[in-house]
N, C-alpha and C. Protein backbone atom coordinates (compact mmCIF):
# COMPACT_ATOMS: atom_id res chain seq x y z
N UNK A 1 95.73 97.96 113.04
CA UNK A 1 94.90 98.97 112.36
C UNK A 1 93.58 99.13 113.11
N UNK A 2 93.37 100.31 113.74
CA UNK A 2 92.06 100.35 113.76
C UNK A 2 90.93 100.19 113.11
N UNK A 3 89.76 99.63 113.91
CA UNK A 3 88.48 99.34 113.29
C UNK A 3 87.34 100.11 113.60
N UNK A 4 87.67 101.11 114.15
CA UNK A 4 87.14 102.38 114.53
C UNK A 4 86.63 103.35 113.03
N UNK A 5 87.53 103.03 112.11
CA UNK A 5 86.77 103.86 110.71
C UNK A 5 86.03 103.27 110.30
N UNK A 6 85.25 103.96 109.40
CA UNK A 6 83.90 103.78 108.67
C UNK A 6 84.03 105.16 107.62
N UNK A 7 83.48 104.91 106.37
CA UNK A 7 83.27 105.99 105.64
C UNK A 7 83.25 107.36 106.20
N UNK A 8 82.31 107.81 106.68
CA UNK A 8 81.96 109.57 106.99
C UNK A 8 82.69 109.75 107.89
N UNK A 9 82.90 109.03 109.52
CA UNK A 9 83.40 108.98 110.30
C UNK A 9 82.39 108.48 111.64
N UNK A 10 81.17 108.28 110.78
CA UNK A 10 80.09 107.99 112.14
C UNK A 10 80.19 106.57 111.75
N UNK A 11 79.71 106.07 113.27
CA UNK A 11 79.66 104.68 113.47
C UNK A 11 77.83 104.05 112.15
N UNK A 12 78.55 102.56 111.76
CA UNK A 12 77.58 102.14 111.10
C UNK A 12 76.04 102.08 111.49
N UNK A 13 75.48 101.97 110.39
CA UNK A 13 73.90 101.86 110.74
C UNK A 13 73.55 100.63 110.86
N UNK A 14 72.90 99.67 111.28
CA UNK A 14 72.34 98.60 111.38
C UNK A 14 71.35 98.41 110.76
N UNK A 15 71.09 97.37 109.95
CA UNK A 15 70.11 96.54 108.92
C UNK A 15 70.03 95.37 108.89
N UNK A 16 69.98 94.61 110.02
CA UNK A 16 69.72 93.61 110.43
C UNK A 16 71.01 92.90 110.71
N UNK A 17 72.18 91.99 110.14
CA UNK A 17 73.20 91.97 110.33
C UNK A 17 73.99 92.82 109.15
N UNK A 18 73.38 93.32 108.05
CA UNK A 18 73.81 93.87 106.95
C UNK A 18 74.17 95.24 107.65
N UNK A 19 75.44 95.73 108.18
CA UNK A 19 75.77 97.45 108.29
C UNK A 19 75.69 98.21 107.49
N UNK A 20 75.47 99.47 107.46
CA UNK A 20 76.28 100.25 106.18
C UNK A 20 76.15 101.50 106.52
N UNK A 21 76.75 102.15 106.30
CA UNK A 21 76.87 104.15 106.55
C UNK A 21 76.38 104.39 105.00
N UNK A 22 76.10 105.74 105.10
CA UNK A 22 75.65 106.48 104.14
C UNK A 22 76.51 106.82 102.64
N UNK A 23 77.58 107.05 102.85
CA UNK A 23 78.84 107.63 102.22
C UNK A 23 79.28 106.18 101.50
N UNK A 24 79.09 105.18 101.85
CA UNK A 24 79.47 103.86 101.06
C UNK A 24 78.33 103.56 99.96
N UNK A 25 76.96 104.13 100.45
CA UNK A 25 75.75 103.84 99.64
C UNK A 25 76.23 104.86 98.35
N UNK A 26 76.55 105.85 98.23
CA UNK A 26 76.68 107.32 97.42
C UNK A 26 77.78 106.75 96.81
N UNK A 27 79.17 106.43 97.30
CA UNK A 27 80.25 106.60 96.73
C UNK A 27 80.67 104.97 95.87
N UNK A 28 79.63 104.20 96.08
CA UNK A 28 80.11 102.77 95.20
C UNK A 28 79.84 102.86 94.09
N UNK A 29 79.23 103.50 93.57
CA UNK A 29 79.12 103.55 92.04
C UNK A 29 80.28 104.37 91.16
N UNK A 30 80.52 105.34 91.62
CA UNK A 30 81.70 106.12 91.13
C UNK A 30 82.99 105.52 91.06
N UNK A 31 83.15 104.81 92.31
CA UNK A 31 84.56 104.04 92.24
C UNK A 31 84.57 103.03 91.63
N UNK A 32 83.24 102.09 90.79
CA UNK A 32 83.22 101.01 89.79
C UNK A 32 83.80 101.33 88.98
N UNK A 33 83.08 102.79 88.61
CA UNK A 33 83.10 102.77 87.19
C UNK A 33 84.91 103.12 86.79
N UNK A 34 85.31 103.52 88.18
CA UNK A 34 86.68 103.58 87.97
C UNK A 34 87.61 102.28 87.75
N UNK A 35 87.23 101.54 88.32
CA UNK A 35 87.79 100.13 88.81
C UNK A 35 87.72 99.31 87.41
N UNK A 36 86.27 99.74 87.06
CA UNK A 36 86.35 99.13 85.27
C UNK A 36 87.31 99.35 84.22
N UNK A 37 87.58 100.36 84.13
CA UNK A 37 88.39 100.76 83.47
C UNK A 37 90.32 100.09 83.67
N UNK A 38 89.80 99.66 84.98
CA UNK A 38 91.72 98.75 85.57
C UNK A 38 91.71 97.45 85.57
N UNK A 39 90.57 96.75 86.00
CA UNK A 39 90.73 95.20 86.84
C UNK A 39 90.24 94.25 85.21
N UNK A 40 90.28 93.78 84.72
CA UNK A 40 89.85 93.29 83.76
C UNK A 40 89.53 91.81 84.32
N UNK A 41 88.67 91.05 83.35
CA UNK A 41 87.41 90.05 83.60
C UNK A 41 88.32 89.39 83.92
N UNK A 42 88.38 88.23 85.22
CA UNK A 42 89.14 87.46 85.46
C UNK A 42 89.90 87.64 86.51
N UNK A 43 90.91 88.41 86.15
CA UNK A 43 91.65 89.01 87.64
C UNK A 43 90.81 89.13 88.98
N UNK A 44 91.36 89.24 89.82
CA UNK A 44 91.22 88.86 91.51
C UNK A 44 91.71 90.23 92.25
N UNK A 45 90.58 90.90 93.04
CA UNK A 45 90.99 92.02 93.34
C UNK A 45 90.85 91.64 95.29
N UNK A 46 92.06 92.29 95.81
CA UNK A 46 92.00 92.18 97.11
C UNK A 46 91.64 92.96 97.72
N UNK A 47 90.32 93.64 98.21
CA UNK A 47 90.05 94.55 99.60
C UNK A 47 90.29 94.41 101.04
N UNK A 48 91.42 95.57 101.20
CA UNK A 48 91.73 95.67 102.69
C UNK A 48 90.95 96.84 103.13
N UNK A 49 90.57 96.42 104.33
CA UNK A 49 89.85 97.12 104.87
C UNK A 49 88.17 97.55 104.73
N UNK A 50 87.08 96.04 104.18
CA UNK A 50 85.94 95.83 103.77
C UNK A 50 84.90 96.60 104.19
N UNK A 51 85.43 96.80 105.81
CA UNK A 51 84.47 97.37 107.00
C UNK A 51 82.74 96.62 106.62
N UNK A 52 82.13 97.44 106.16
CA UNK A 52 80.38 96.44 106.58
C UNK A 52 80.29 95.77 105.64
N UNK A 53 81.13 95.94 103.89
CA UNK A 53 81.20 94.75 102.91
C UNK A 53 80.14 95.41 101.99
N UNK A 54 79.64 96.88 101.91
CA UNK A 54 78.68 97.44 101.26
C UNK A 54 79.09 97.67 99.65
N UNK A 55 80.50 97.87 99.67
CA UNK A 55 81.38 98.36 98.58
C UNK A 55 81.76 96.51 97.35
N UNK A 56 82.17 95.62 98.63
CA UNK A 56 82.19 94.71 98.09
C UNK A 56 81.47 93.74 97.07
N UNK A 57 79.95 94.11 98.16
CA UNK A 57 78.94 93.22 97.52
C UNK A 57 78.38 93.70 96.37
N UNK A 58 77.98 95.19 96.37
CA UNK A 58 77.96 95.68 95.06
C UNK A 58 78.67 95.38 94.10
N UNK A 59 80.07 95.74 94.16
CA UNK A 59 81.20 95.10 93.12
C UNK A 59 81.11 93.78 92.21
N UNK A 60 80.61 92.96 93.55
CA UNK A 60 81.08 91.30 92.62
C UNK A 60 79.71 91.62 92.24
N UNK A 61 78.44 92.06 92.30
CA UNK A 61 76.99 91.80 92.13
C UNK A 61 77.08 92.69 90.31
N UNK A 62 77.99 93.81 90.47
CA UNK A 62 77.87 94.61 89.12
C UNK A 62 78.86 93.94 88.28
N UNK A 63 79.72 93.74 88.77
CA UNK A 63 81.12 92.99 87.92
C UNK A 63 81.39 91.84 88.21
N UNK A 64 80.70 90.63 88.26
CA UNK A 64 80.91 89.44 88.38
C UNK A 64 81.80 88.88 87.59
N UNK A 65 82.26 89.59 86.48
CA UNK A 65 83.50 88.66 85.79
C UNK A 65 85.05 88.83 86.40
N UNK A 66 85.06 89.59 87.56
CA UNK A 66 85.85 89.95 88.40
C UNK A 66 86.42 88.60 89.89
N UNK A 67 87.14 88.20 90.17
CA UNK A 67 86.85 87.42 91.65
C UNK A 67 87.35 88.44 92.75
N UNK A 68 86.39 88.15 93.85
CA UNK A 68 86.65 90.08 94.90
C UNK A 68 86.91 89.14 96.03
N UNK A 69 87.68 89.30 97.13
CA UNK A 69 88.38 89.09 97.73
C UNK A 69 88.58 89.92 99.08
N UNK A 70 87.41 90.29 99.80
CA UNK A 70 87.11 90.69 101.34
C UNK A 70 88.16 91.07 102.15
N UNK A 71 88.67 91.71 103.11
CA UNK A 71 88.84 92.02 104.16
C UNK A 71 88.98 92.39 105.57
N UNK A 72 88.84 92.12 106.61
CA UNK A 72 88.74 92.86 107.95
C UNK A 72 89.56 92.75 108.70
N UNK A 73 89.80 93.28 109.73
CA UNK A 73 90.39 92.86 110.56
C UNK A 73 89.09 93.04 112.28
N UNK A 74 88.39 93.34 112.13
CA UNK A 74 87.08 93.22 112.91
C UNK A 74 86.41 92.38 112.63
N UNK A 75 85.54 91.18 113.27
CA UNK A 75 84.92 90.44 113.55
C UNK A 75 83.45 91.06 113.76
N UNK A 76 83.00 92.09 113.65
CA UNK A 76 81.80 91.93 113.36
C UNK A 76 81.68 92.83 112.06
N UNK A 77 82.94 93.63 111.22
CA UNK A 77 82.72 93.74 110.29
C UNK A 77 82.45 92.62 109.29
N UNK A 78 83.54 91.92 109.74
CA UNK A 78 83.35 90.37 108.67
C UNK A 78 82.46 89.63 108.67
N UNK A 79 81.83 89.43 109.50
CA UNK A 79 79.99 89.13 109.74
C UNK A 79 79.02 90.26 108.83
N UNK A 80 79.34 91.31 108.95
CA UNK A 80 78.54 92.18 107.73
C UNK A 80 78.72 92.16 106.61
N UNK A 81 79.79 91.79 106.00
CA UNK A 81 80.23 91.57 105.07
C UNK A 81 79.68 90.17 104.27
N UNK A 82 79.65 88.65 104.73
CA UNK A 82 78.79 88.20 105.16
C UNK A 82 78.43 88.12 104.55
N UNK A 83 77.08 88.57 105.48
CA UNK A 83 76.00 88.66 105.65
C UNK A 83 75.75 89.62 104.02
N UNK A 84 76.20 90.43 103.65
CA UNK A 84 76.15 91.62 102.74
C UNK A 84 76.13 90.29 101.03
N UNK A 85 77.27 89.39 101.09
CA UNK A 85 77.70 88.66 100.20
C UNK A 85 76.69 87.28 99.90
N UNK A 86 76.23 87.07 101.02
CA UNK A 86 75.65 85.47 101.08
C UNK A 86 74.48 85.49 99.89
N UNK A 87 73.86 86.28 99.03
CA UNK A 87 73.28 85.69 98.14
C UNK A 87 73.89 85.66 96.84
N UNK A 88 75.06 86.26 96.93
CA UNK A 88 75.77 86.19 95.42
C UNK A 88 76.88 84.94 94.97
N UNK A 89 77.31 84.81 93.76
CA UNK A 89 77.98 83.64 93.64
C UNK A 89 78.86 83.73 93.97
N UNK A 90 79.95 82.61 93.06
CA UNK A 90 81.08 82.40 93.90
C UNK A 90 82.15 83.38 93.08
N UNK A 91 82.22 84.43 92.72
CA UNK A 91 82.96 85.47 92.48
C UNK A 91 83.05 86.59 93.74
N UNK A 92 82.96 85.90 94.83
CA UNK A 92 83.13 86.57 95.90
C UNK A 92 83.89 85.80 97.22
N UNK A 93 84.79 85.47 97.87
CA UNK A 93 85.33 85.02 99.40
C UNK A 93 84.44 85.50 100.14
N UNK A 94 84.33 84.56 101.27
CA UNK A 94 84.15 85.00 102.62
C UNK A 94 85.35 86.00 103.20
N UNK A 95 85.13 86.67 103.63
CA UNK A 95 86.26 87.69 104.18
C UNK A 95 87.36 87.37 105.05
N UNK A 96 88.66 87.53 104.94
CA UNK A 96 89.93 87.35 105.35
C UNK A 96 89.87 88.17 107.00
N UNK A 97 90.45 87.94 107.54
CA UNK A 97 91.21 88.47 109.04
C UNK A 97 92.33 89.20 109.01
N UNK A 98 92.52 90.18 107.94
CA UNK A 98 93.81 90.33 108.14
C UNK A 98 94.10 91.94 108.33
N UNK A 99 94.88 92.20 108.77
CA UNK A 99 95.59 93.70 109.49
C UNK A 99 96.66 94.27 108.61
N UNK A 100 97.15 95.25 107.93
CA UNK A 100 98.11 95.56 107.54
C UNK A 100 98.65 96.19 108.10
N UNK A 101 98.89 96.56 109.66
CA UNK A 101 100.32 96.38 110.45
C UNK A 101 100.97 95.25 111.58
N UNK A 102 100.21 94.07 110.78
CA UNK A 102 100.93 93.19 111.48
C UNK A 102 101.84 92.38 110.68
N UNK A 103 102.90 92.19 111.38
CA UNK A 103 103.78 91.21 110.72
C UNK A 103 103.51 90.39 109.57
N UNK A 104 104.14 90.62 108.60
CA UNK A 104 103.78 89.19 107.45
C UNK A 104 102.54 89.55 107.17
N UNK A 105 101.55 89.97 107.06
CA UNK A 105 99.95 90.00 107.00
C UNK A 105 100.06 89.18 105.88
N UNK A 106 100.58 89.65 104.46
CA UNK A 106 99.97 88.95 103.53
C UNK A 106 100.28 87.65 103.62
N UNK A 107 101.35 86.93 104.56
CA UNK A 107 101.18 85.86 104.85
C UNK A 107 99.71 84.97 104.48
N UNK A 108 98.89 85.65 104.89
CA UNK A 108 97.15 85.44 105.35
C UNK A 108 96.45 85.16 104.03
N UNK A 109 97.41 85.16 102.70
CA UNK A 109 96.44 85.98 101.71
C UNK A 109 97.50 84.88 100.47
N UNK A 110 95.66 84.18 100.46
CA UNK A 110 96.78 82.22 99.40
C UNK A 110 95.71 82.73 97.98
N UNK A 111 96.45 82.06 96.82
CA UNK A 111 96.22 82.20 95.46
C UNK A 111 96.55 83.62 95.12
N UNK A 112 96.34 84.03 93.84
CA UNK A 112 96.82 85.14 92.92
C UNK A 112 96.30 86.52 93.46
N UNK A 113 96.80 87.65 93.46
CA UNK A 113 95.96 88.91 94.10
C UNK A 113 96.66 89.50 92.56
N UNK A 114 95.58 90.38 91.66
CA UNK A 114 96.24 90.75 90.82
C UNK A 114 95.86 92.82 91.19
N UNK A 115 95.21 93.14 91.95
CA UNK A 115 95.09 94.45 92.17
C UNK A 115 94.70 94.42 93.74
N UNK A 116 95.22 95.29 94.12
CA UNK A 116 94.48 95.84 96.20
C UNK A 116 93.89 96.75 95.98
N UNK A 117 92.64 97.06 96.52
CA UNK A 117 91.54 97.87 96.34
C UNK A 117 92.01 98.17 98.64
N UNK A 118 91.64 99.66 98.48
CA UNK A 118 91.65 99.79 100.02
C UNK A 118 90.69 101.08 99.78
N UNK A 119 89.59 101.74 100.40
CA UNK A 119 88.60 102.58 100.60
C UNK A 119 88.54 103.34 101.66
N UNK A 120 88.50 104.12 102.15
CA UNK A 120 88.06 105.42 103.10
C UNK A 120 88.75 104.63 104.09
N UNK A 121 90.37 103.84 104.43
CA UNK A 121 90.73 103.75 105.27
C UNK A 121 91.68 104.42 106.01
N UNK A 122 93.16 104.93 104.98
CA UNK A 122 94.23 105.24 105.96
C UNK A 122 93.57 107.05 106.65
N UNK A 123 92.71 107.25 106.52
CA UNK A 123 92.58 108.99 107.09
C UNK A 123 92.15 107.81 108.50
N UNK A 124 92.01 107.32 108.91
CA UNK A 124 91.33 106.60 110.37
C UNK A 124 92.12 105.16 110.77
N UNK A 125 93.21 105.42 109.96
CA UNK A 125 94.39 104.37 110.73
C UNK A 125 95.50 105.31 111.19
N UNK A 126 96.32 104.43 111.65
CA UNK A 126 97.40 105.56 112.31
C UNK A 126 98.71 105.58 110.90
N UNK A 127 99.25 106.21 111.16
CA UNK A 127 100.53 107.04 109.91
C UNK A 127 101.19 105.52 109.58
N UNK A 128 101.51 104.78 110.46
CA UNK A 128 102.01 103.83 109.55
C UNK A 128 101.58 102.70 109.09
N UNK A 129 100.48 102.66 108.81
CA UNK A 129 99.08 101.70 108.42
C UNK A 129 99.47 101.39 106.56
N UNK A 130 99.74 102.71 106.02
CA UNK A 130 100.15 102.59 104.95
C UNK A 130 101.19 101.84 104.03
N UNK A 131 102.60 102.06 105.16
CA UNK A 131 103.67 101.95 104.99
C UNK A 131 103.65 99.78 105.14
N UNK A 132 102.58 99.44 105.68
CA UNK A 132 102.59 98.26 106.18
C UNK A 132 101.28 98.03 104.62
N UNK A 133 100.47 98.27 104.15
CA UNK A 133 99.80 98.14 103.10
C UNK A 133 100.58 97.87 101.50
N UNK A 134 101.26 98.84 101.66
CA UNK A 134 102.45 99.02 100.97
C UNK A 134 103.24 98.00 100.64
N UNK A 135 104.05 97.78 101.87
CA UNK A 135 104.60 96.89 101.82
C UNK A 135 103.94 95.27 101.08
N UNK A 136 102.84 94.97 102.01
CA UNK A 136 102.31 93.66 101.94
C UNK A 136 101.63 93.97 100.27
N UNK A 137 101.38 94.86 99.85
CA UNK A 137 100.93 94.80 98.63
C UNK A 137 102.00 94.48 97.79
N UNK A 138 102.91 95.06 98.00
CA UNK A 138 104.53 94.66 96.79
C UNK A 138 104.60 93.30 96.59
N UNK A 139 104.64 92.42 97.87
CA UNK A 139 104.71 91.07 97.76
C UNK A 139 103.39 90.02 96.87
N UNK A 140 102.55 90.77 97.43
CA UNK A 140 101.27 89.60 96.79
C UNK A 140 101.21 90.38 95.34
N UNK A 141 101.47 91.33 94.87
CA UNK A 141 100.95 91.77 93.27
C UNK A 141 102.13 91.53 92.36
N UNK A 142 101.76 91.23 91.34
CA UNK A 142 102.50 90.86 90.27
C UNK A 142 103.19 92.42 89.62
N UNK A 143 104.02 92.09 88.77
CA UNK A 143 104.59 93.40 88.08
C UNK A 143 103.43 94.06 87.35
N UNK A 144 103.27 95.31 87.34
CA UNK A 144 102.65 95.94 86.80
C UNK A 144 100.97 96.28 87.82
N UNK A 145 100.91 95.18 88.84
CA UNK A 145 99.64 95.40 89.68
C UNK A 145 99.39 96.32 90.06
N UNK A 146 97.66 96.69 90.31
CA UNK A 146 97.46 97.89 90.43
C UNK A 146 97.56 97.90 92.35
N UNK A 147 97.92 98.62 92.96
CA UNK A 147 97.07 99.56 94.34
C UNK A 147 96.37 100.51 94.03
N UNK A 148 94.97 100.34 94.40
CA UNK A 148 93.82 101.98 93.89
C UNK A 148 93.79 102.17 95.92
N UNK A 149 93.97 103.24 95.92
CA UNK A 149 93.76 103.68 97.10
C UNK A 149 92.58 104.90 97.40
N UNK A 150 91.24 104.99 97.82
CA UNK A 150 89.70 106.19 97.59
C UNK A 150 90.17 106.59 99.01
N UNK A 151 89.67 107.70 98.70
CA UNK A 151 89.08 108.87 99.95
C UNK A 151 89.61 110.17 99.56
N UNK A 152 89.51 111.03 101.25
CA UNK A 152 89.96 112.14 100.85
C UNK A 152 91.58 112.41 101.49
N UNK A 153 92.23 113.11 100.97
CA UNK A 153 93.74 113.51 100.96
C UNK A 153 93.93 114.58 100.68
N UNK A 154 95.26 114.93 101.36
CA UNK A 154 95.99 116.28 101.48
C UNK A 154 96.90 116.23 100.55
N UNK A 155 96.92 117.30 99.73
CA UNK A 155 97.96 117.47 98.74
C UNK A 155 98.98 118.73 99.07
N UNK A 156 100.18 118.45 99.00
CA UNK A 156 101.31 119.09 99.92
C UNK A 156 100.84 119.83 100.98
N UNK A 157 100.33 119.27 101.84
CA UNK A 157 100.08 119.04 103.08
C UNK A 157 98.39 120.12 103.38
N UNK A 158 98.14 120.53 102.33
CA UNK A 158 96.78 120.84 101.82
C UNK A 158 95.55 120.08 101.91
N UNK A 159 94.24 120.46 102.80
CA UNK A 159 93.30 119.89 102.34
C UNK A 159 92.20 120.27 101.04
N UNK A 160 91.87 119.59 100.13
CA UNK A 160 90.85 120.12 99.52
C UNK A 160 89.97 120.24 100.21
N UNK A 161 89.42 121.66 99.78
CA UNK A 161 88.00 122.28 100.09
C UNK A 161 87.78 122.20 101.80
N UNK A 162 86.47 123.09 102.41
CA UNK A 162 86.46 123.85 103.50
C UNK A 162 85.91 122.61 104.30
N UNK A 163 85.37 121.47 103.24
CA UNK A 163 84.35 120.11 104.10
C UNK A 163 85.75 119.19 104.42
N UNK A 164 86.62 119.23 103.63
CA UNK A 164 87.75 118.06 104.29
C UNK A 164 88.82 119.05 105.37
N UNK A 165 89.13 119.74 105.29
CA UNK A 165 89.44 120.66 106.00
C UNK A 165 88.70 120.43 107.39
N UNK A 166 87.51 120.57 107.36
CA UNK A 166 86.53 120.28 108.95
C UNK A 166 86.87 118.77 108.89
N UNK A 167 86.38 117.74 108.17
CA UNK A 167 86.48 116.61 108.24
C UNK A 167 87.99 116.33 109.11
N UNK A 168 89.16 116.47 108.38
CA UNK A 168 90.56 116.38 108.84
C UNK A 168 90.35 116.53 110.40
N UNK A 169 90.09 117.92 111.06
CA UNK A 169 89.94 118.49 112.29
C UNK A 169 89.12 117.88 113.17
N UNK A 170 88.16 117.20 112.60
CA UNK A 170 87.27 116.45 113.56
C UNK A 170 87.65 114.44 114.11
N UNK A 171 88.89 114.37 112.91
CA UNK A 171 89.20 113.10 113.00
C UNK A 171 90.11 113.20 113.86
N UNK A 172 91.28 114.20 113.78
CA UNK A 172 92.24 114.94 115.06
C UNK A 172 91.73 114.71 116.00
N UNK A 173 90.74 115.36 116.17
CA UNK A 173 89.95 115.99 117.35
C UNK A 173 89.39 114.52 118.39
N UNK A 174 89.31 113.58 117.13
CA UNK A 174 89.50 111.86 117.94
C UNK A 174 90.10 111.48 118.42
N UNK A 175 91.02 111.20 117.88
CA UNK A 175 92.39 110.02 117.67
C UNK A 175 93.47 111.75 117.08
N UNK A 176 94.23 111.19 117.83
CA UNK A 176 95.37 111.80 116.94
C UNK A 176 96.60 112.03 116.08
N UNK A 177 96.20 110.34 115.78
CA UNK A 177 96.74 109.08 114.71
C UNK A 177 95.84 109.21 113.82
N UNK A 178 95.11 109.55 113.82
CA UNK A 178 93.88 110.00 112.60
C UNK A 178 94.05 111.24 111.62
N UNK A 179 93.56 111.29 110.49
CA UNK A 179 93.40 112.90 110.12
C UNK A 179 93.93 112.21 108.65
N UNK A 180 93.64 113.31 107.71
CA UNK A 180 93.63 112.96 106.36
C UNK A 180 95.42 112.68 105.64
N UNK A 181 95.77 111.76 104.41
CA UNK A 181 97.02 111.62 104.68
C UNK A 181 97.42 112.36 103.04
N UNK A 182 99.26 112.68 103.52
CA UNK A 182 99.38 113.39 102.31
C UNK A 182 99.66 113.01 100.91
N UNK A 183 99.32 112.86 99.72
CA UNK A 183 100.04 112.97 98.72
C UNK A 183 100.98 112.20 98.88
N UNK A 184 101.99 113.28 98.99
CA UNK A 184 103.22 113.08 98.65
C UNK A 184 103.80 112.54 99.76
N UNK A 185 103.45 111.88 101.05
CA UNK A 185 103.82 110.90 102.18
C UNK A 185 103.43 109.25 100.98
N UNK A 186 102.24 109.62 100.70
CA UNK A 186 102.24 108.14 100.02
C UNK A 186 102.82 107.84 99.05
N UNK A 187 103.20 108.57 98.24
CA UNK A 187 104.05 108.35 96.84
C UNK A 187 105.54 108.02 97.62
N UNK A 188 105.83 108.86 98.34
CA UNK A 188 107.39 108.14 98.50
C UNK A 188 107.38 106.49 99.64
N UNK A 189 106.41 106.86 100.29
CA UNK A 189 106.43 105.30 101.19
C UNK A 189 105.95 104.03 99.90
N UNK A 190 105.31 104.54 98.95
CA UNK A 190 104.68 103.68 97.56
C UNK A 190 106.54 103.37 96.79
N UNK A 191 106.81 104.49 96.96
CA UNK A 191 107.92 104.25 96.69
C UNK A 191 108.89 103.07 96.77
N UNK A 192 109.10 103.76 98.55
CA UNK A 192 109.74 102.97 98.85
C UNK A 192 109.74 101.51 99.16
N UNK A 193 108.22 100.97 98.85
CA UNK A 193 107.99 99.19 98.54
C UNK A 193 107.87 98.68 97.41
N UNK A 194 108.70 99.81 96.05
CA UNK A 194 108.38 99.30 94.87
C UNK A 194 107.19 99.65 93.93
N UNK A 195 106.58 100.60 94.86
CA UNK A 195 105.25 100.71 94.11
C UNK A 195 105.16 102.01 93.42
N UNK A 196 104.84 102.91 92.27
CA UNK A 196 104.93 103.86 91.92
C UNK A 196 103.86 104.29 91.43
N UNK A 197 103.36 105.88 92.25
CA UNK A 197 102.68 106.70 91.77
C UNK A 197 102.10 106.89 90.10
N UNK A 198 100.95 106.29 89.59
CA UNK A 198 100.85 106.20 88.54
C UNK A 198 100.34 107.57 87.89
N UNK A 199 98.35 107.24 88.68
CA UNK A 199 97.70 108.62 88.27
C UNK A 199 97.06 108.98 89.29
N UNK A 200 96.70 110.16 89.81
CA UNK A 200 95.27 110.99 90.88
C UNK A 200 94.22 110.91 89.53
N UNK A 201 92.93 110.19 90.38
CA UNK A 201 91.93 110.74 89.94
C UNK A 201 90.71 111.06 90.53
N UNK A 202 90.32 112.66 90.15
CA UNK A 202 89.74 113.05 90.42
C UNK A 202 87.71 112.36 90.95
N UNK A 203 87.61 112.55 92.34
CA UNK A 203 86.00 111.83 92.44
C UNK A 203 85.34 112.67 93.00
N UNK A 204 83.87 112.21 93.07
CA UNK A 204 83.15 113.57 93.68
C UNK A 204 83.42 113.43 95.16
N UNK A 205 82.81 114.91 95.72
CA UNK A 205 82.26 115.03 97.15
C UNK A 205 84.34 115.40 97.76
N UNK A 206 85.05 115.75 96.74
CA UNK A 206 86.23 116.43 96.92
C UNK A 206 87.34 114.68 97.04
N UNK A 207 86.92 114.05 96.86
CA UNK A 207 87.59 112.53 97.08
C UNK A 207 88.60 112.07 95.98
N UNK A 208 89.56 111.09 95.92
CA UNK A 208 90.17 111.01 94.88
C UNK A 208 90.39 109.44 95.29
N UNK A 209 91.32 109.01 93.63
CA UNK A 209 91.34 107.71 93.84
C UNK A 209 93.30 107.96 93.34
N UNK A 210 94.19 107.24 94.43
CA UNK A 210 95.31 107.21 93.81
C UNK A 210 95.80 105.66 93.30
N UNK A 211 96.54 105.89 92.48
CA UNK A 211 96.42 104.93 91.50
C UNK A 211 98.36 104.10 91.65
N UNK A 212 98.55 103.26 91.91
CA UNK A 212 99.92 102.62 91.85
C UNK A 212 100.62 101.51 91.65
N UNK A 213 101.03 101.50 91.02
CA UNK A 213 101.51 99.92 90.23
C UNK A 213 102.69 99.27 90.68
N UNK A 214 102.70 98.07 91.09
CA UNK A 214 104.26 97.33 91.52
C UNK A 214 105.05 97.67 90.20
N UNK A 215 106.45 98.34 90.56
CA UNK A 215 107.31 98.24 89.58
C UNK A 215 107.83 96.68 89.33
């Protein structure tokens, strides 16, 4: 998986070892209040794909009755992350190493995972980044576990609005393993690891959160 994404698509800002882009500062509050409503006190939520750990540290800092559970597969994200975590308690890990297109990943990933949290990643991984998320999520979540998957997405092969539309074109215009992913590509690859399309919900700035539960 590339480590080339970041929220907006620009590279992070620096704050001493603490990173963070702009779009993670704006968009962590909205996706709590979503997350509240799923993860209940106790449960153990797994983030793949942490990148600077801005999303994280907020999380365990607002919802400490939660245990949050880091990600990277970059080495100096996981240092931001960190760095982002080190004054809060222990309702937080040091961040994992792990990739979801490599072999076994969740191999990597010891004690209970009762939900996967993943954020502004698969539009800036390549097409089968998912299918490998997917997968490794079926195994570590219990029946009924959630996958919440944020950002922005194409719905039958549609972008919302004229800003993801440019957005899409400019991630192309990178990589061309990049670019926003569809709907209905993830519901059937969700599918096909057991996992089923629960609910879309609607977030600002044209973003959504999809919602999927191990059968």
């Amino acid at each position: 998986m590339t480590t080339a994404r970041r929220n907006s698509g620009m590279a992070p800002v620096s704050a001493g070892e603490r990173l963070h882009t702009p779009a993670a500062l704006n968009n962590r509050e909205p996706i709590l209040r979503v997350l509240r409503r799923l993860v209940e006190a106790g449960q153990s939520v797994l983030e793949i794909g942490s990148g600077t750990g801005v999303h994280v540290a907020y999380f365990a800092r607002e919802y400490p009755e939660v245990h949050w559970r880091p990600s990277d597969p970059d080495g100096a994200m996981r240092a931001s992350v960190s760095a982002w975590c080190s004054d809060l308690g222990k309702n937080v890990d040091p961040p994992l190493d792990l990739d979801v297109r490599a072999v076994a990943w969740w191999q990597g990933v010891a004690g209970p995972v009762d939900a996967v949290l993943s954020i502004n990643m698969l539009h800036v991984a390549p097409p089968d980044a998912f299918a490998g998320l997917a997968g490794g999520s079926a195994r570590l979540l219990p029946p009924g576990g959630l996958l919440a998957l944020y950002g922005p997405f194409r719905f039958n092969g549609q972008c919302c609005g004229t800003g993801n539309k440019r957005f899409d074109a400019m991630l192309r215009g990178q990589n061309a393993a990049w670019g926003l992913r569809d709907l209905n590509d993830i519901a059937a690859q969700g599918a096909a690891a057991g996992l089923g399309l629960e609910r879309v919900v609607d977030m600002p700035a044209g973003n959504h959160m999809l919602l999927l539960r191990r059968r």
